[in-house]
Structure formats: structure tokens, C-alpha cells
C-alpha atoms as a PDB file:
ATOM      1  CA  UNK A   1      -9.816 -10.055  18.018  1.00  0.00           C
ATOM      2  CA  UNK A   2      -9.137 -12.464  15.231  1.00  0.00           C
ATOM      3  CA  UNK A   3     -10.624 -10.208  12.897  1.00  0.00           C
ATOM      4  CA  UNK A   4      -7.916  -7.639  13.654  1.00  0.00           C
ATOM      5  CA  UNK A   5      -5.154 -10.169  13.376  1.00  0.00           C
ATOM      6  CA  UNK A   6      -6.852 -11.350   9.619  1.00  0.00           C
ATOM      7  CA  UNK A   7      -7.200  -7.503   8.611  1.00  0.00           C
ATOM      8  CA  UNK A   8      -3.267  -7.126   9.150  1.00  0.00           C
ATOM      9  CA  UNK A   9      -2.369  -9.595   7.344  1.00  0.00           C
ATOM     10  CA  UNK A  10      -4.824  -8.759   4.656  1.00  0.00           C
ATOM     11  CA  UNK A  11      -2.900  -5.451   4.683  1.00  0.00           C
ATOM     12  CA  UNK A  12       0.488  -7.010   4.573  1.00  0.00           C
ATOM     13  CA  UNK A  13      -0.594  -8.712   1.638  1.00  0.00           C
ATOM     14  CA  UNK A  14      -2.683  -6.228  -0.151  1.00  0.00           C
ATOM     15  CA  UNK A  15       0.407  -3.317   0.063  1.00  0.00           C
ATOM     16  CA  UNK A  16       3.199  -5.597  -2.467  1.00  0.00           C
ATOM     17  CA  UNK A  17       5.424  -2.694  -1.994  1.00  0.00           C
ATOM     18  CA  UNK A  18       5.357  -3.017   1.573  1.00  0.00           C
ATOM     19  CA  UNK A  19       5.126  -6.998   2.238  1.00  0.00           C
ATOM     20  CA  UNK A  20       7.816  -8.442   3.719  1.00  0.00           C
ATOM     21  CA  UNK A  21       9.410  -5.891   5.567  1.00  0.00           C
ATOM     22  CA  UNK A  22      11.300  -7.589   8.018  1.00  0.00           C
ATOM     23  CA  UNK A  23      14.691  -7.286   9.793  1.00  0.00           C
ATOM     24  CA  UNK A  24      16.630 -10.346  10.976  1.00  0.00           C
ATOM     25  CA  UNK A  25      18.627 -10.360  14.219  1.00  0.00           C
ATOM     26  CA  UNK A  26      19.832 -13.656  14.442  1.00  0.00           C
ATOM     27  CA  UNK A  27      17.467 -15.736  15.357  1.00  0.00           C
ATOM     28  CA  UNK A  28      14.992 -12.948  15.898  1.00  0.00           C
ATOM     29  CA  UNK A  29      12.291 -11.496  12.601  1.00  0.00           C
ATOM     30  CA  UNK A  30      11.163  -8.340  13.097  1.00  0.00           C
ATOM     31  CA  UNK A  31       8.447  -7.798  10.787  1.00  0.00           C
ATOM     32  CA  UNK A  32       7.017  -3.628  10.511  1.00  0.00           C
ATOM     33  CA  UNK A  33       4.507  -1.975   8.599  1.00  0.00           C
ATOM     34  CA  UNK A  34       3.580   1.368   8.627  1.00  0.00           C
ATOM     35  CA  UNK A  35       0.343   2.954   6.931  1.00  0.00           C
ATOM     36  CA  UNK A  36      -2.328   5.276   7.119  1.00  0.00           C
ATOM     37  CA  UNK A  37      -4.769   5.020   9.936  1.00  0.00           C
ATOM     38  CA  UNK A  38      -7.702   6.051   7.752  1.00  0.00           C
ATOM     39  CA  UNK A  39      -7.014   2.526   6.259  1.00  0.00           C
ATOM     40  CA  UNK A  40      -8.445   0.970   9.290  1.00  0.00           C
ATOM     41  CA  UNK A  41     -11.694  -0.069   9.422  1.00  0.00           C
ATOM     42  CA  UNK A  42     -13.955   1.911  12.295  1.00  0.00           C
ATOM     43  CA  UNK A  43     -14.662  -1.291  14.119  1.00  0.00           C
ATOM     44  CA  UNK A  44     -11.337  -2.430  14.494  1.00  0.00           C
ATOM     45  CA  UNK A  45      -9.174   0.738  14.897  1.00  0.00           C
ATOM     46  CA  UNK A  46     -11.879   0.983  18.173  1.00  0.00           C
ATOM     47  CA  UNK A  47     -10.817  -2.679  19.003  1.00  0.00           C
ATOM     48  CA  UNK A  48      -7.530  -1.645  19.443  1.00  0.00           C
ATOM     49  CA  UNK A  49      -7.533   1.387  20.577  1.00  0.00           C
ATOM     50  CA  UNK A  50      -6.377   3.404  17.494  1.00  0.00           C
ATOM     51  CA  UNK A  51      -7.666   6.619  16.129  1.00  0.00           C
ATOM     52  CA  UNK A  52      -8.589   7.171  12.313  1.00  0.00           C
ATOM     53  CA  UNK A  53      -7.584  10.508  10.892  1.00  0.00           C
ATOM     54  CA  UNK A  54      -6.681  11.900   7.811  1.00  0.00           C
ATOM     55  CA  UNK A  55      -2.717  12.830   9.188  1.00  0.00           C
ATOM     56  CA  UNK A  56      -2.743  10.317  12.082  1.00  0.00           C
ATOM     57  CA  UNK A  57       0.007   7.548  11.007  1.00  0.00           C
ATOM     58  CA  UNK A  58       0.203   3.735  12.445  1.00  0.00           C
ATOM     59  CA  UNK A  59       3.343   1.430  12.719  1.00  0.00           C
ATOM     60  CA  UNK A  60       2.774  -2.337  13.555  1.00  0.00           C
ATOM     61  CA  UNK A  61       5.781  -4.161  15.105  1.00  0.00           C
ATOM     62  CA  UNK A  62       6.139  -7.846  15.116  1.00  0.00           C
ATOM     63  CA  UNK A  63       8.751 -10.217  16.697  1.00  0.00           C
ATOM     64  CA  UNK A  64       9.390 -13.568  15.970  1.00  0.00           C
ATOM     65  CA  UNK A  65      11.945 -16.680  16.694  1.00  0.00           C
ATOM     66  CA  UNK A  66      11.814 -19.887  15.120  1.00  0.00           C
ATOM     67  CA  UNK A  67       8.735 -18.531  13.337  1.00  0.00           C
ATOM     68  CA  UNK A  68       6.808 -18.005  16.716  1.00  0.00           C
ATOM     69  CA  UNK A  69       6.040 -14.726  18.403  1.00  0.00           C
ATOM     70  CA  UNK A  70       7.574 -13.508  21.342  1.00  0.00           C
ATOM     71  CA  UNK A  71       7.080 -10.538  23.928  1.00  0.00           C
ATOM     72  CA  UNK A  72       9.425  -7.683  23.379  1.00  0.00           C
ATOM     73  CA  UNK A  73      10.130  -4.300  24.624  1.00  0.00           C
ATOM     74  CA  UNK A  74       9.390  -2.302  22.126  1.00  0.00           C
ATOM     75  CA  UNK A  75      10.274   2.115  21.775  1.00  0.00           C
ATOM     76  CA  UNK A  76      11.034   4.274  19.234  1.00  0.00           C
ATOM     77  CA  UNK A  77      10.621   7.806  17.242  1.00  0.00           C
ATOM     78  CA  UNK A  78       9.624   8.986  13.869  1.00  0.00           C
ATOM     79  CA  UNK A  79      11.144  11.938  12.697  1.00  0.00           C
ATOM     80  CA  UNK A  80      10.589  14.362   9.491  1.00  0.00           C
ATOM     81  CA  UNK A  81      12.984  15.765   7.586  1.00  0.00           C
ATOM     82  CA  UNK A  82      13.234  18.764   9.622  1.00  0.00           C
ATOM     83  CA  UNK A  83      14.190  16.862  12.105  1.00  0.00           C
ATOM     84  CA  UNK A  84      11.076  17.186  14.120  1.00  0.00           C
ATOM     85  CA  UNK A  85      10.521  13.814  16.291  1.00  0.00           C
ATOM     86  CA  UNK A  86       7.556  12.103  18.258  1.00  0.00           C
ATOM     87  CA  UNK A  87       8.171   9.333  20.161  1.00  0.00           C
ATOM     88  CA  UNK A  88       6.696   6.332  19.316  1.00  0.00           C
ATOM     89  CA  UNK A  89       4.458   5.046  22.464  1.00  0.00           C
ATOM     90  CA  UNK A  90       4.034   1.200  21.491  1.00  0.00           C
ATOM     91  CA  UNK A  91       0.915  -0.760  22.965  1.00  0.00           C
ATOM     92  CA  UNK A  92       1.393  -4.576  23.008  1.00  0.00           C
ATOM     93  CA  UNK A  93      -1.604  -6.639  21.531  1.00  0.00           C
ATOM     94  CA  UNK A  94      -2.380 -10.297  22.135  1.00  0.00           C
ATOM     95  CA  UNK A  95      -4.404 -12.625  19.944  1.00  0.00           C
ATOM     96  CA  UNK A  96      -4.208 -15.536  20.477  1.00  0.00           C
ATOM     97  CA  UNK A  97      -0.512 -16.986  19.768  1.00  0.00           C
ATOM     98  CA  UNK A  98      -0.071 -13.761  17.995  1.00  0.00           C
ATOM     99  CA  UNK A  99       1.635 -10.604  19.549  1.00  0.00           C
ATOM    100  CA  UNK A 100       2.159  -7.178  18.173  1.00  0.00           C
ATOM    101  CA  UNK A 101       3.082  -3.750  18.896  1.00  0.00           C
ATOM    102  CA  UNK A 102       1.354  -0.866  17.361  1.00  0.00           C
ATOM    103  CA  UNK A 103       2.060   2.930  17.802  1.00  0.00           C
ATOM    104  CA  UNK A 104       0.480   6.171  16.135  1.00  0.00           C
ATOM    105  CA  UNK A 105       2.054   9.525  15.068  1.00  0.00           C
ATOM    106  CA  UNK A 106       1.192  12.381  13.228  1.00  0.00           C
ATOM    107  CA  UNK A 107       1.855  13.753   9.707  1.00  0.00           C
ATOM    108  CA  UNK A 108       1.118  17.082   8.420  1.00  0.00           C
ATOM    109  CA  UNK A 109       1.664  16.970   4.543  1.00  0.00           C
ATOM    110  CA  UNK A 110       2.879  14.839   1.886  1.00  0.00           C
ATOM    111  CA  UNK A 111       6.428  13.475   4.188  1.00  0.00           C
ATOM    112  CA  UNK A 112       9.022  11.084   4.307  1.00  0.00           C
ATOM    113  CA  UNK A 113       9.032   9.827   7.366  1.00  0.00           C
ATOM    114  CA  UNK A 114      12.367   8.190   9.567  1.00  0.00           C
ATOM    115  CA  UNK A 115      11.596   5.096  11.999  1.00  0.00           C
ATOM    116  CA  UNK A 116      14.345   4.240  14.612  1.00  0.00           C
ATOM    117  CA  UNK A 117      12.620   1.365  16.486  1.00  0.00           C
ATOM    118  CA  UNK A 118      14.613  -0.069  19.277  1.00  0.00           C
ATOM    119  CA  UNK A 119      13.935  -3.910  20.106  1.00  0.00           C
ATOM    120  CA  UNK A 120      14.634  -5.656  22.871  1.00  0.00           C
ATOM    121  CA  UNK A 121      13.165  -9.397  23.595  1.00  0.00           C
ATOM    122  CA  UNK A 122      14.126 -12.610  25.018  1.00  0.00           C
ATOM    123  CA  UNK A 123      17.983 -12.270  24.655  1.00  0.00           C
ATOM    124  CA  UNK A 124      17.879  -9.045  26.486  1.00  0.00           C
ATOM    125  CA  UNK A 125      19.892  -7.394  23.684  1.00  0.00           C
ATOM    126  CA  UNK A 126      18.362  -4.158  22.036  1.00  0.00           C
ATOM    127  CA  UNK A 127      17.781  -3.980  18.253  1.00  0.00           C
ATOM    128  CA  UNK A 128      18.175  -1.210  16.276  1.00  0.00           C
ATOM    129  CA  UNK A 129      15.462  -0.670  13.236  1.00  0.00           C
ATOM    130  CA  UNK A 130      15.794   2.271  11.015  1.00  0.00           C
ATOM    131  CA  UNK A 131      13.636   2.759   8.071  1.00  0.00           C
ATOM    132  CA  UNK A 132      11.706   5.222   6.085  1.00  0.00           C
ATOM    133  CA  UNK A 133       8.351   5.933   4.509  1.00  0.00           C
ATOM    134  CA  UNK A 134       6.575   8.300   2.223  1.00  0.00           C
ATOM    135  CA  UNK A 135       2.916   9.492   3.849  1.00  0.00           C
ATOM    136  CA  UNK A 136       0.466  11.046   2.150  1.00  0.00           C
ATOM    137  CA  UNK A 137      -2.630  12.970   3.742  1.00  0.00           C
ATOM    138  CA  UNK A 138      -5.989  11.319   2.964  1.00  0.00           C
ATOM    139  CA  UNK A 139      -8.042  13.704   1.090  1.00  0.00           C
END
């Protein structure tokens, strides 16, 4: 499992454009990424559970305070710009002191994608996340 935790933050820090993405609630970070699931590596996308396909999407949630993680409830949807949603169906992973939230969703074509993530952890107050992302098929 610590190789999964050292290949996300090898993503983080090998997608500049993405690093960083965090939202701050306070004293609660949530950090997100979303990417291709082709970008996973065989071994750990079974580790975890995830699928690798061409038009298969993945979004990693993190939530933090004072720098540490902390279990949330995490649920969301992704939506095109048709409008068509899919709920987002978040599995919690532990490793170690770390704790994360990943989800997968589908994408036909070239897309911008909408994220509304909904957040609730220690407080008991839910967080609203909204972002989007471009996707791109791998050929």
C-alpha cells in the first residue's frame, strides 16, 4: 500500500497544472485530483480496486486539519455539459496515517467535465467543492 500512496503523490507532482488543488474550509484542506485511469499502473489500480480504461475517469479526495488526515464523508457527481450526471461512489482508502477517497466515472469524448463534491468530516458541517476538468480519451 505505500506504493500507492508514493504513486499519488508522484502524480500530484508530475501534473504542475494540476498540483495543489486544494480547497480550504477553515481549518479543513481538501486536496482533489482528477485524471485518467489509464495513468495508473496495472498493479496498483488492482490494489485499489480501480479499473483502467481508455474513457474510465478517477477523482482522488483528500482531507486534512492541522496538516493531518481525517475521515470524512465523502459524495458527489460529475456532470458534462449536457448536463448528463453520474454520481460519484467514493471508496475510502487507508495507508497508514494517510486517508483518501477515490471514485471513477466515465467519459465518452474529448469533455469538460463539472465536479460537485460534498464534504462532510469532523465538524459535521458539509462542504461544497465545485470544479472542472478537460478529459481526453486515451488513444
Amino acid at each position: 500500500m505505500r506504493r500507492i500512496t508514493l504513486f499519488f503523490i508522484a502524480l500530484c507532482l508530475s501534473l504542475p497544472v494540476l498540483a495543489e488543488r486544494k480547497q480550504s474550509f477553515g481549518e479543513l484542506d481538501v486536496h482533489y485530483i482528477a485524471f485518467n485511469s489509464s495513468f495508473l499502473q496495472p498493479d496498483i489500480a488492482a490494489a485499489t480496486g480501480l479499473v483502467r480504461s481508455k474513457r474510465q475517469g478517477v477523482v482522488n479526495i483528500s482531507v486534512l486539519k492541522a496538516g493531518a488526515a481525517m475521515a470524512a464523508s465523502v459524495d458527489g457527481e460529475v456532470k458534462n455539459l449536457l448536463g448528463q450526471s453520474h454520481p460519484l461512489n467514493f471508496k475510502q482508502v487507508n495507508e497508514g496515517s494517510a486517508i483518501y477517497y477515490l471514485a471513477q466515472f466515465p467519459f465518452e469524448n474529448r469533455e469538460v467535465l463539472r465536479f460537485s463534491i460534498n464534504v462532510k468530516a469532523g465538524d459535521g458541517v458539509a462542504h461544497s467543492l465545485d470544479f472542472s476538468q478537460e478529459f481526453f480519451p486515451d488513444e
